[in-house]
Protein backbone atom coordinates (compact mmCIF):
# COMPACT_ATOMS: atom_id res chain seq x y z
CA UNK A 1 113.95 76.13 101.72
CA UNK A 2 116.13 79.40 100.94
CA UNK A 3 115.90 80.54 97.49
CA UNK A 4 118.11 83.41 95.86
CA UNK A 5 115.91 86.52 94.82
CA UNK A 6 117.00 86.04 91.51
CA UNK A 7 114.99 82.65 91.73
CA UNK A 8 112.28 83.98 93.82
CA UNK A 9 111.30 86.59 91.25
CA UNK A 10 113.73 86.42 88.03
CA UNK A 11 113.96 88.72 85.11
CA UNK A 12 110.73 88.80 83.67
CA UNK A 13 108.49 89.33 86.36
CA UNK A 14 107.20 93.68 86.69
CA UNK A 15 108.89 94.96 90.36
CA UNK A 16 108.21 98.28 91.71
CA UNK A 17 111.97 98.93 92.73
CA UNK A 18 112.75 101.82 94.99
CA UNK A 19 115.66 103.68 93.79
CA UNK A 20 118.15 103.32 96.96
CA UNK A 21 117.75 99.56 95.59
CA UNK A 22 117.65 99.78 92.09
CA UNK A 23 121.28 99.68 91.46
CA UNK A 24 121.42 96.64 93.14
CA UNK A 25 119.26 94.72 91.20
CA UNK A 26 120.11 94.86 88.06
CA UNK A 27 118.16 91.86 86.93
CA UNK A 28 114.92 92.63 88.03
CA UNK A 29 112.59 94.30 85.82
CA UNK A 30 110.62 97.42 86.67
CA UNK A 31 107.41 97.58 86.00
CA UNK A 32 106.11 99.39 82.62
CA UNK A 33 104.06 102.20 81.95
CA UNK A 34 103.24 103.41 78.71
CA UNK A 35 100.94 106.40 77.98
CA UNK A 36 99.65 106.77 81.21
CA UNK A 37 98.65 103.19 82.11
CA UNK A 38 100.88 101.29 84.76
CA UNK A 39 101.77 97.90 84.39
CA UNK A 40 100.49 95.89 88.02
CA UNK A 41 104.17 95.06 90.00
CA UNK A 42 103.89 91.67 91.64
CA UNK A 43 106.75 92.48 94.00
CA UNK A 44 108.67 95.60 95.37
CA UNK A 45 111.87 95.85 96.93
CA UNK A 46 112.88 98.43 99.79
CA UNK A 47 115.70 99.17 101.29
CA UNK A 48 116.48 99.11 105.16
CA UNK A 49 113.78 100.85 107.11
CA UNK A 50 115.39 103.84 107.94
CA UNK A 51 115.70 104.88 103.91
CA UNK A 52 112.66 103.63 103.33
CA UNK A 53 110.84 106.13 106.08
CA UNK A 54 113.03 109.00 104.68
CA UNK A 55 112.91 108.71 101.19
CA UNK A 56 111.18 105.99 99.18
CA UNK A 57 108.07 106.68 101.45
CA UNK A 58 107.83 110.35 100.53
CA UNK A 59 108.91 109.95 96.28
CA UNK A 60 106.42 107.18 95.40
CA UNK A 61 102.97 108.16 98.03
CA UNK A 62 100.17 107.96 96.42
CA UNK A 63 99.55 112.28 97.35
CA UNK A 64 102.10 113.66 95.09
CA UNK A 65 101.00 110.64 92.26
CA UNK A 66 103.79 108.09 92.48
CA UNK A 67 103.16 104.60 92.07
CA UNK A 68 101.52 104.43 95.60
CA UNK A 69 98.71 106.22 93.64
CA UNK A 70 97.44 102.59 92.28
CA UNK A 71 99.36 99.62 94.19
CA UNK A 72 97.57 100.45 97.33
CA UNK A 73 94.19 101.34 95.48
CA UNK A 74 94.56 97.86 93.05
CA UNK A 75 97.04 95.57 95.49
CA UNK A 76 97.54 93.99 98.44
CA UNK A 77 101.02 93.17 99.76
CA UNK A 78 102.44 90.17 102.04
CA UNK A 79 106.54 90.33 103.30
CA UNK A 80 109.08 87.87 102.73
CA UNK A 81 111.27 87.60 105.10
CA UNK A 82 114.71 88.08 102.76
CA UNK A 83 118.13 87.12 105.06
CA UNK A 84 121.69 88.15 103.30
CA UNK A 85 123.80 85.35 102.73
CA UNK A 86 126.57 85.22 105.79
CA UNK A 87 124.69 88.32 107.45
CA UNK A 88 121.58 87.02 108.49
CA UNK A 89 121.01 89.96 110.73
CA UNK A 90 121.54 92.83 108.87
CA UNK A 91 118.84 94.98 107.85
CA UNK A 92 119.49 95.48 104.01
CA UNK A 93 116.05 95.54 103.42
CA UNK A 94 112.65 93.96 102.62
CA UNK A 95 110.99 92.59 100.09
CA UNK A 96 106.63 92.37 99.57
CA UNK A 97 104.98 90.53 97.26
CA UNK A 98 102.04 92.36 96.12
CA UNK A 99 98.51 90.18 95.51
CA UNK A 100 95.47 92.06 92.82
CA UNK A 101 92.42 92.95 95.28
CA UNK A 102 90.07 91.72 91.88
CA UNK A 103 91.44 89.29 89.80
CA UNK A 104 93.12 89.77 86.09
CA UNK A 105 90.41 88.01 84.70
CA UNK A 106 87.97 90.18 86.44
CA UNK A 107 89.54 93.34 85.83
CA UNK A 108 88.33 96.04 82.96
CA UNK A 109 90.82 96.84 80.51
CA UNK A 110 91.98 100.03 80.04
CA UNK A 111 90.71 102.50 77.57
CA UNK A 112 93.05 104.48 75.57
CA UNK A 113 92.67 107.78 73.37
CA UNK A 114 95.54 109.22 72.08
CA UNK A 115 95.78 111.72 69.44
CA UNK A 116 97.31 115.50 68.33
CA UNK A 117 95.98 118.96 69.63
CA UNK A 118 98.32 122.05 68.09
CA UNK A 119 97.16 125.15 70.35
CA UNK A 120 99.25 128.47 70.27
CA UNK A 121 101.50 128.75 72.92
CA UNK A 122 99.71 131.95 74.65
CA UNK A 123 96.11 129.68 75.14
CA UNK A 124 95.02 127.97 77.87
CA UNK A 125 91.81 125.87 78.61
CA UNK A 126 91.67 126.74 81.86
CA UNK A 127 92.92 128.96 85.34
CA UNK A 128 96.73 128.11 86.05
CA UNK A 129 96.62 126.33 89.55
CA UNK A 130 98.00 128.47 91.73
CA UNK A 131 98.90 127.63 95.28
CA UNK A 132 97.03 129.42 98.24
């Protein structure tokens, strides 16, 4: 049975959405994030493969901290196989549902301290990082 992705996933439901398909999707909901903590995406949408490899790829790996950082440390992911309607054989892109590795239930909650440090602005804690 063929489904629209609008019925598949809805409005509601957290989706890590690339940005060459954000625009497109207008409905979908990205997933939150607020002081730090990331809200778990149950599905992300790509674009074709060729802007994925290029692009979304290289923003979001998990080596210069984009959300790669925890999906692939917290989630596993399964594809649905997503056709356009008329077009079944264009590659618009893909869509992978993404399954916890340790269950909600399971999973510690997060601890959060927030709070107000006023320094000057000529301190620092610690050595700048510079590159080698």
């Amino acid at each position: 049975m063929l489904e629209t992705l609008q019925q598949l996933i809805g409005s509601r439901t957290p989706v890590l959405m690339d940005i060459a398909t954000a625009a497109n999707f207008p409905c979908q909901r990205p997933f939150s994030e607020h002081l730090g903590v990331a809200e778990l995406p149950q599905y992300r949408i790509m674009p074709d493969h060729k802007q994925t490899a290029v692009s979304s790829n290289l923003w979001q790996s998990s080596s210069t901290g984009g959300p790669f950082l925890f999906t692939q440390a917290l989630l596993r992911t399964s594809t649905i196989s997503t056709y356009l309607r008329g077009d079944w054989y264009r590659d618009w892109g893909t869509v992978e549902q993404y399954y916890r590795l340790v269950p909600a239930d399971q999973a510690p909650d997060a601890v959060i301290q927030q709070g107000v440090v006023t320094v000057p602005g000529w301190s620092r804690q610690g050595p700048i990082r510079a590159l080698p």
